[in-house]
PDB file of N, CA and C in Angstrom:
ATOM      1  N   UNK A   1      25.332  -1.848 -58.340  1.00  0.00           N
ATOM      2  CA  UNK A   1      24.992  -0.454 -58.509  1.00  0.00           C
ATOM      3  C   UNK A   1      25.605   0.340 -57.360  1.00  0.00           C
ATOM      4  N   UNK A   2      26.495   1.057 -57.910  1.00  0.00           N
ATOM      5  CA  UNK A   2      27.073   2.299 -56.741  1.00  0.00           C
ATOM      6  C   UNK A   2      26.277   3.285 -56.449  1.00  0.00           C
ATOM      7  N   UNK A   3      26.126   3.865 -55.532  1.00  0.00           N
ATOM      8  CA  UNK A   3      25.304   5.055 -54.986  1.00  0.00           C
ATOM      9  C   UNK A   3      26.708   6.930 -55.171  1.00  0.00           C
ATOM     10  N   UNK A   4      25.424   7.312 -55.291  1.00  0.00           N
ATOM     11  CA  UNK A   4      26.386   8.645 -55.482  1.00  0.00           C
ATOM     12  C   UNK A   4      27.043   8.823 -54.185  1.00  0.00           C
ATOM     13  N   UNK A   5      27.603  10.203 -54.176  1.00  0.00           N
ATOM     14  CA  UNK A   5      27.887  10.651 -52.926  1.00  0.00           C
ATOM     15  C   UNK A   5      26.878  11.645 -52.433  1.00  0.00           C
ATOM     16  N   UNK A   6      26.155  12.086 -53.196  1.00  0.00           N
ATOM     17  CA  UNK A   6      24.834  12.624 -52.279  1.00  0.00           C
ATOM     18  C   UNK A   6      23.685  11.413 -51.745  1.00  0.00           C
ATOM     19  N   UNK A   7      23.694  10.484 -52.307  1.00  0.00           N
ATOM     20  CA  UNK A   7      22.364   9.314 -52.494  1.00  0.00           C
ATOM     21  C   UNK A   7      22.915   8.590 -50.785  1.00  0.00           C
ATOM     22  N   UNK A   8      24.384   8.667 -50.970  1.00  0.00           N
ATOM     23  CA  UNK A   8      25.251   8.230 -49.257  1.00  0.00           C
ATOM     24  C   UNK A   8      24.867   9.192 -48.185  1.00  0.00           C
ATOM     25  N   UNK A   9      24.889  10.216 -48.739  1.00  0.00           N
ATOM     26  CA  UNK A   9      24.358  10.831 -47.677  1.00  0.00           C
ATOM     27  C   UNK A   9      22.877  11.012 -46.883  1.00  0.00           C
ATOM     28  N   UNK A  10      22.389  10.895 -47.572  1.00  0.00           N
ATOM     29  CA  UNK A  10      20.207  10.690 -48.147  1.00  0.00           C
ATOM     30  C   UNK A  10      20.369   9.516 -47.127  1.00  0.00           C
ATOM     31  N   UNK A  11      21.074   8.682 -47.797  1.00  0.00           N
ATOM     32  CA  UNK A  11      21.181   7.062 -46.847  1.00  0.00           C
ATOM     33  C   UNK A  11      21.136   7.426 -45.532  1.00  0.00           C
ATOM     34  N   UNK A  12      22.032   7.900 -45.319  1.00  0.00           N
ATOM     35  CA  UNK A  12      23.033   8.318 -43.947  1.00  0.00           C
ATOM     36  C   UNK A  12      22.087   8.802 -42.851  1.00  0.00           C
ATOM     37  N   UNK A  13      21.320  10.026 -43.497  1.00  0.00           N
ATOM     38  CA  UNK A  13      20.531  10.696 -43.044  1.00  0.00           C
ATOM     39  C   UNK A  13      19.288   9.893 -42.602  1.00  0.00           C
ATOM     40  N   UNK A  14      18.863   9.485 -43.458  1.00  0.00           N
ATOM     41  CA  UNK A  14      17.274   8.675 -43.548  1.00  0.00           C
ATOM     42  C   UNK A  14      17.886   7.546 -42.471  1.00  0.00           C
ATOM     43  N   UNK A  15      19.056   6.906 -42.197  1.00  0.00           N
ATOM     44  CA  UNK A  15      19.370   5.435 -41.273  1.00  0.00           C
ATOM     45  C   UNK A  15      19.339   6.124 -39.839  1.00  0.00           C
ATOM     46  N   UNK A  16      19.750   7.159 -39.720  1.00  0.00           N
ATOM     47  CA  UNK A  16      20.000   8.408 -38.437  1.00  0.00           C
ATOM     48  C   UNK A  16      18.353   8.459 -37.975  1.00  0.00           C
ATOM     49  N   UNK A  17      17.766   9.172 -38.733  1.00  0.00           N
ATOM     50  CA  UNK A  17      16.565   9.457 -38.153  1.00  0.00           C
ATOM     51  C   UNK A  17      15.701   8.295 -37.472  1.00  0.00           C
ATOM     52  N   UNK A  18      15.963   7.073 -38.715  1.00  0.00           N
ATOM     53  CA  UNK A  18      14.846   6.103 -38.417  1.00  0.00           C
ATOM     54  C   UNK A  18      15.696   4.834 -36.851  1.00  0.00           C
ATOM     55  N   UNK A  19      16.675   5.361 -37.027  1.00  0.00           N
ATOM     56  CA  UNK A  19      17.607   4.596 -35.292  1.00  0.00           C
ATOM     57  C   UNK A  19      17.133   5.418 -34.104  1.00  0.00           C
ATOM     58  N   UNK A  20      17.200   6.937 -34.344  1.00  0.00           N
ATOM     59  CA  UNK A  20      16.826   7.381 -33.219  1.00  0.00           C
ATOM     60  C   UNK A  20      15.866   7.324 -32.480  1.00  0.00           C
ATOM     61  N   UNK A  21      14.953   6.456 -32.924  1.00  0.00           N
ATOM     62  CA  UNK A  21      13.257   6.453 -32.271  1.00  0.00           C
ATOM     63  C   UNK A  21      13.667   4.759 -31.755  1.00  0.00           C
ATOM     64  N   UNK A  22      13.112   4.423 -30.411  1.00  0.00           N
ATOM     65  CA  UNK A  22      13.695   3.011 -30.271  1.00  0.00           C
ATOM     66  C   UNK A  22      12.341   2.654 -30.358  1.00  0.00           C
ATOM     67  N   UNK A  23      11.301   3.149 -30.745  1.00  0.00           N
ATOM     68  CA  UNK A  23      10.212   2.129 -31.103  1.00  0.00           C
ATOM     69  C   UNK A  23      10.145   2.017 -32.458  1.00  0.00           C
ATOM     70  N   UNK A  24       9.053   0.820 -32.786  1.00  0.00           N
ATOM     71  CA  UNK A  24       8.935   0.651 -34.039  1.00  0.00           C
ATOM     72  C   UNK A  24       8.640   1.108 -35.071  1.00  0.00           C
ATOM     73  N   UNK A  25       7.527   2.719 -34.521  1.00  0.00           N
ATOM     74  CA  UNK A  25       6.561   2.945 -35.212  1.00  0.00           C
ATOM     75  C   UNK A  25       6.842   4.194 -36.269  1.00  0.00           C
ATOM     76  N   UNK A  26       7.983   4.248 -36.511  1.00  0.00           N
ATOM     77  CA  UNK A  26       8.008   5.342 -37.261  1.00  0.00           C
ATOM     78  C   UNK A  26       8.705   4.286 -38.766  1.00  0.00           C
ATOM     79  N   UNK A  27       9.168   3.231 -38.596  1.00  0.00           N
ATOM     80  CA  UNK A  27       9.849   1.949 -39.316  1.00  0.00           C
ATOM     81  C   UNK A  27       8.538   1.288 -39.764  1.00  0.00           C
ATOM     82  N   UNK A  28       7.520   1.071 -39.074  1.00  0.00           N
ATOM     83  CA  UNK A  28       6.418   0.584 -39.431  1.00  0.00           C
ATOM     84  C   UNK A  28       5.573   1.146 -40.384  1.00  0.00           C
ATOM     85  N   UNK A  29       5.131   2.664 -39.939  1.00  0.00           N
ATOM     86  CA  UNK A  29       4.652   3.631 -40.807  1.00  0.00           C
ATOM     87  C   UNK A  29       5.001   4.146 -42.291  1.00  0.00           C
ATOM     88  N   UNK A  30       6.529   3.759 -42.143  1.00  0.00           N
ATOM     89  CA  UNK A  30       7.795   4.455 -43.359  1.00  0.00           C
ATOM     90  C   UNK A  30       7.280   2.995 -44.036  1.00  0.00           C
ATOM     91  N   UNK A  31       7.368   2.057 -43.784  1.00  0.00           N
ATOM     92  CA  UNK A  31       7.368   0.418 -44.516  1.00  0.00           C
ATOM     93  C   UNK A  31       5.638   0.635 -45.874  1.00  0.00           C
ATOM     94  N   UNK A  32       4.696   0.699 -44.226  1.00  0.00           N
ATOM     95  CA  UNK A  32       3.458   0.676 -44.897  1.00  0.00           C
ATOM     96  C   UNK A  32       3.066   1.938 -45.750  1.00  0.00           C
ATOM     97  N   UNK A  33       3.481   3.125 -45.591  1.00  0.00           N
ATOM     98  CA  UNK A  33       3.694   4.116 -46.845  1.00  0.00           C
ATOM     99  C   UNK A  33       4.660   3.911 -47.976  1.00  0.00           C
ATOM    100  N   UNK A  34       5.496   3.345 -48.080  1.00  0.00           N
ATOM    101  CA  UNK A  34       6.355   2.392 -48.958  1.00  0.00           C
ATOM    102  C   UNK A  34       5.170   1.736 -49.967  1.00  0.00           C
ATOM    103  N   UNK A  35       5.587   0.820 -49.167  1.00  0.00           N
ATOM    104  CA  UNK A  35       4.368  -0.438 -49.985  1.00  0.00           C
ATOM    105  C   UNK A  35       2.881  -0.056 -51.036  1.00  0.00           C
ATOM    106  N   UNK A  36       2.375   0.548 -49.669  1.00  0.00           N
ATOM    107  CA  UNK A  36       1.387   1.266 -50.342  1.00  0.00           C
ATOM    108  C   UNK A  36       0.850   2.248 -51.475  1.00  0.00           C
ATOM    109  N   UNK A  37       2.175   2.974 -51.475  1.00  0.00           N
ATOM    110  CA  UNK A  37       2.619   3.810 -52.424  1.00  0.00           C
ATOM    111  C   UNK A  37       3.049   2.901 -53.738  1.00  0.00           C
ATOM    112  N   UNK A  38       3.191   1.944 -53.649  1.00  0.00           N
ATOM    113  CA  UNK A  38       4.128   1.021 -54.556  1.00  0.00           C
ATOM    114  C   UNK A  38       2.918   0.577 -55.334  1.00  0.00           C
ATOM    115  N   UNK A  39       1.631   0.176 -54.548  1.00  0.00           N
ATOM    116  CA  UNK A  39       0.756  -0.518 -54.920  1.00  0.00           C
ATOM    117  C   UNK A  39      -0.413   0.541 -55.326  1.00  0.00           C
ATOM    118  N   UNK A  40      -0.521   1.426 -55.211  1.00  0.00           N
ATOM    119  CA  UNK A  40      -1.497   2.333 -55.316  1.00  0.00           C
ATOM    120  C   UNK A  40      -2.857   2.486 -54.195  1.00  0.00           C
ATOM    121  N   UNK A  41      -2.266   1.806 -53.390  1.00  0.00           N
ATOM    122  CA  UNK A  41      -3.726   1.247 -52.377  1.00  0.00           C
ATOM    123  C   UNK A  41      -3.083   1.921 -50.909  1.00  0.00           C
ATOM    124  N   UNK A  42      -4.111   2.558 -50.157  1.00  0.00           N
ATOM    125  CA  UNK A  42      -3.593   3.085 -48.894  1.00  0.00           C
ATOM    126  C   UNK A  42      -3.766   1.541 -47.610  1.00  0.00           C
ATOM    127  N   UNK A  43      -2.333   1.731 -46.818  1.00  0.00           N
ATOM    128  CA  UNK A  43      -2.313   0.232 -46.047  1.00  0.00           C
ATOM    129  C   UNK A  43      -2.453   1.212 -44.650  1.00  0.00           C
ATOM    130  N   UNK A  44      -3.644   0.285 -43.674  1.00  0.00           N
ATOM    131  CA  UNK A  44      -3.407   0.672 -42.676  1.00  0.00           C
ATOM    132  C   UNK A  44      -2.362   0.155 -41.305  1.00  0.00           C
ATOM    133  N   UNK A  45      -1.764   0.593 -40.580  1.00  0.00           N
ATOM    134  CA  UNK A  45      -1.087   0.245 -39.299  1.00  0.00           C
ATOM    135  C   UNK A  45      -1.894  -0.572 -38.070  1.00  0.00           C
ATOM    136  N   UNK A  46      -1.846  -0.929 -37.667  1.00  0.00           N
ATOM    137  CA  UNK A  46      -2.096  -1.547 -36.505  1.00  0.00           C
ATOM    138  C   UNK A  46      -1.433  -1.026 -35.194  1.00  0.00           C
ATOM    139  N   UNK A  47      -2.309  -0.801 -34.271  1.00  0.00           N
ATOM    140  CA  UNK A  47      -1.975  -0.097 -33.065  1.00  0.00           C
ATOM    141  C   UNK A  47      -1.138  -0.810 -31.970  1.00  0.00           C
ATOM    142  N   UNK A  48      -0.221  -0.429 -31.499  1.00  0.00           N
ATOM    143  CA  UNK A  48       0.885  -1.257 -30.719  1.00  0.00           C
ATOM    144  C   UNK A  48      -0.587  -2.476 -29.824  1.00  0.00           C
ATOM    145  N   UNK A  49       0.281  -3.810 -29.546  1.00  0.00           N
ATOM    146  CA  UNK A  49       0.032  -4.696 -29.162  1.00  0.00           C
ATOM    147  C   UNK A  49      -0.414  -6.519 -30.288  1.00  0.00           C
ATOM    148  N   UNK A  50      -1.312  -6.892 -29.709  1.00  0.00           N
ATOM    149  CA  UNK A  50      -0.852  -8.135 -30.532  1.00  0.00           C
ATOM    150  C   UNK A  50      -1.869  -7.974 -31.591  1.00  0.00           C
ATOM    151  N   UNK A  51      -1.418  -8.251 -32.966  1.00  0.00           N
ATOM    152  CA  UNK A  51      -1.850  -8.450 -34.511  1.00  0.00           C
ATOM    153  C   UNK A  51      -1.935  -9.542 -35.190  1.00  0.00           C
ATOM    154  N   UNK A  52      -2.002 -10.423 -34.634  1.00  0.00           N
ATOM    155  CA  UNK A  52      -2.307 -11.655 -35.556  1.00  0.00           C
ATOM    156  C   UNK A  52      -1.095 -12.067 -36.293  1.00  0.00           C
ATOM    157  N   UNK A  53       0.166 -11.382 -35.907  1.00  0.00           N
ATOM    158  CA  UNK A  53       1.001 -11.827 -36.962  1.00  0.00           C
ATOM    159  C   UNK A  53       1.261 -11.181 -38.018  1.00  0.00           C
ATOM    160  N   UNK A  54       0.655  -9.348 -38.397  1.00  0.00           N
ATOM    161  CA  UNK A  54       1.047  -8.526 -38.392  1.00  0.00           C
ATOM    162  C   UNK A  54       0.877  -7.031 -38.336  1.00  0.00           C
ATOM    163  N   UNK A  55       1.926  -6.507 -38.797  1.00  0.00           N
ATOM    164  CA  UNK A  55       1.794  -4.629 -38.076  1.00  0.00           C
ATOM    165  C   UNK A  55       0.933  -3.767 -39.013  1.00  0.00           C
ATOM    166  N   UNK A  56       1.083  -4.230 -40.403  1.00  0.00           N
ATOM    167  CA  UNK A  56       0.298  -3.768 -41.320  1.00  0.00           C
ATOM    168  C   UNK A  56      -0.434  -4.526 -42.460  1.00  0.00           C
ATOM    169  N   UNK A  57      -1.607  -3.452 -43.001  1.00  0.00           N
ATOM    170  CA  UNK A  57      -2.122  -4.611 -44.028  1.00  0.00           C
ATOM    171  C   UNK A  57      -3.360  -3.616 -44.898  1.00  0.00           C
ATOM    172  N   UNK A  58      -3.879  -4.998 -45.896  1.00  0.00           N
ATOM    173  CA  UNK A  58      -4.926  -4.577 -46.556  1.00  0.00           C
ATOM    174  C   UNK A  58      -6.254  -4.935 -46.377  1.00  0.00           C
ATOM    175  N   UNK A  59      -5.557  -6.207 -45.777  1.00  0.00           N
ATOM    176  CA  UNK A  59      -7.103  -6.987 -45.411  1.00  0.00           C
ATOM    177  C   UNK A  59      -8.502  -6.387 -45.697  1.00  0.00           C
ATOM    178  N   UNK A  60      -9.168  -7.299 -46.212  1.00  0.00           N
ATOM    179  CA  UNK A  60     -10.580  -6.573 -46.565  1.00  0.00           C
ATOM    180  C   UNK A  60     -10.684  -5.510 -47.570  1.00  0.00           C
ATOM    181  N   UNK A  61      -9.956  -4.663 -48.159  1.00  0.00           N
ATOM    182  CA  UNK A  61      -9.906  -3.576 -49.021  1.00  0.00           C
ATOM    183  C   UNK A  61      -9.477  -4.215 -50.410  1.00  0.00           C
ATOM    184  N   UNK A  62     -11.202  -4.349 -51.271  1.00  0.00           N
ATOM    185  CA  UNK A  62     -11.184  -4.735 -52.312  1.00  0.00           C
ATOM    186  C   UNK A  62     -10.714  -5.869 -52.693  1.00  0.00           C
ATOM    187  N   UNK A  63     -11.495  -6.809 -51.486  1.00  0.00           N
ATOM    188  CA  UNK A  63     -11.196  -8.589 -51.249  1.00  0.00           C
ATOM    189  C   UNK A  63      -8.829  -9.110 -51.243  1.00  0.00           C
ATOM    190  N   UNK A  64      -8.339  -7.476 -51.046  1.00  0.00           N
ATOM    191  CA  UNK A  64      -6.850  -7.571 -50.676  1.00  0.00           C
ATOM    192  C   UNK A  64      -7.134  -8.488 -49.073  1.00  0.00           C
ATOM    193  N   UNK A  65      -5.704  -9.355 -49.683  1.00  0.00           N
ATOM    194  CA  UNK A  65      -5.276 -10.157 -48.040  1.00  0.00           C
ATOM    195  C   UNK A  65      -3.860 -10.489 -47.830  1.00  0.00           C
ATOM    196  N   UNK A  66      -3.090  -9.363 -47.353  1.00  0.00           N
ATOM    197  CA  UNK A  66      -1.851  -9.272 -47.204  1.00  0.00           C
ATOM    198  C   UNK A  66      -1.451  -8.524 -45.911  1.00  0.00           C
ATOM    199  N   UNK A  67      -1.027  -8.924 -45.310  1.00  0.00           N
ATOM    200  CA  UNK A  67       0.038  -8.376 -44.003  1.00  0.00           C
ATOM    201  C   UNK A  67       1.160  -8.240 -44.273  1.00  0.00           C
ATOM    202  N   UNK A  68       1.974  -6.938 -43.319  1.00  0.00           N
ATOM    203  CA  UNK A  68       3.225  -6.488 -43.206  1.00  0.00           C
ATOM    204  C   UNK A  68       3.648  -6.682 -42.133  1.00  0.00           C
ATOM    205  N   UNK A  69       4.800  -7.866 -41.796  1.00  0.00           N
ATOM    206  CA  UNK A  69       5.231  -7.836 -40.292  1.00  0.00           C
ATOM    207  C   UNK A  69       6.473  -7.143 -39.975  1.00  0.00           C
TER     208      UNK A  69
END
């Protein structure tokens, strides 16, 4: 599947923004609003430091047990 030449640019744009932040958390946030959106279920983030292995999840919400690393 080829991408248009506006959809290259969308790309372009959206790869720009999400490089310029050298932390994770705007990649993390974009992932777990992704997903979540995908699934119909809101995923929460996890606050910088250690997670068990991962950054996001459902855990507990409506017996869901899935992490996002």
């Amino acid at each position: 599947m080829s991408l248009t030449p506006d959809e290259l640019s969308h790309q372009s744009k959206l790869k720009s923004a999400l490089q310029a932040d050298r932390s994770a958390h705007k990649l993390e946030n974009l992932a777990a609003g992704l997903v979540g959106r995908l699934l119909g279920i809101s995923i929460a983030v996890a606050k910088s430091g250690f997670q068990h292995g991962g950054d996001a999840g459902a855990v507990g919400q409506q017996d869901r047990r899935f992490r996002l690393e």
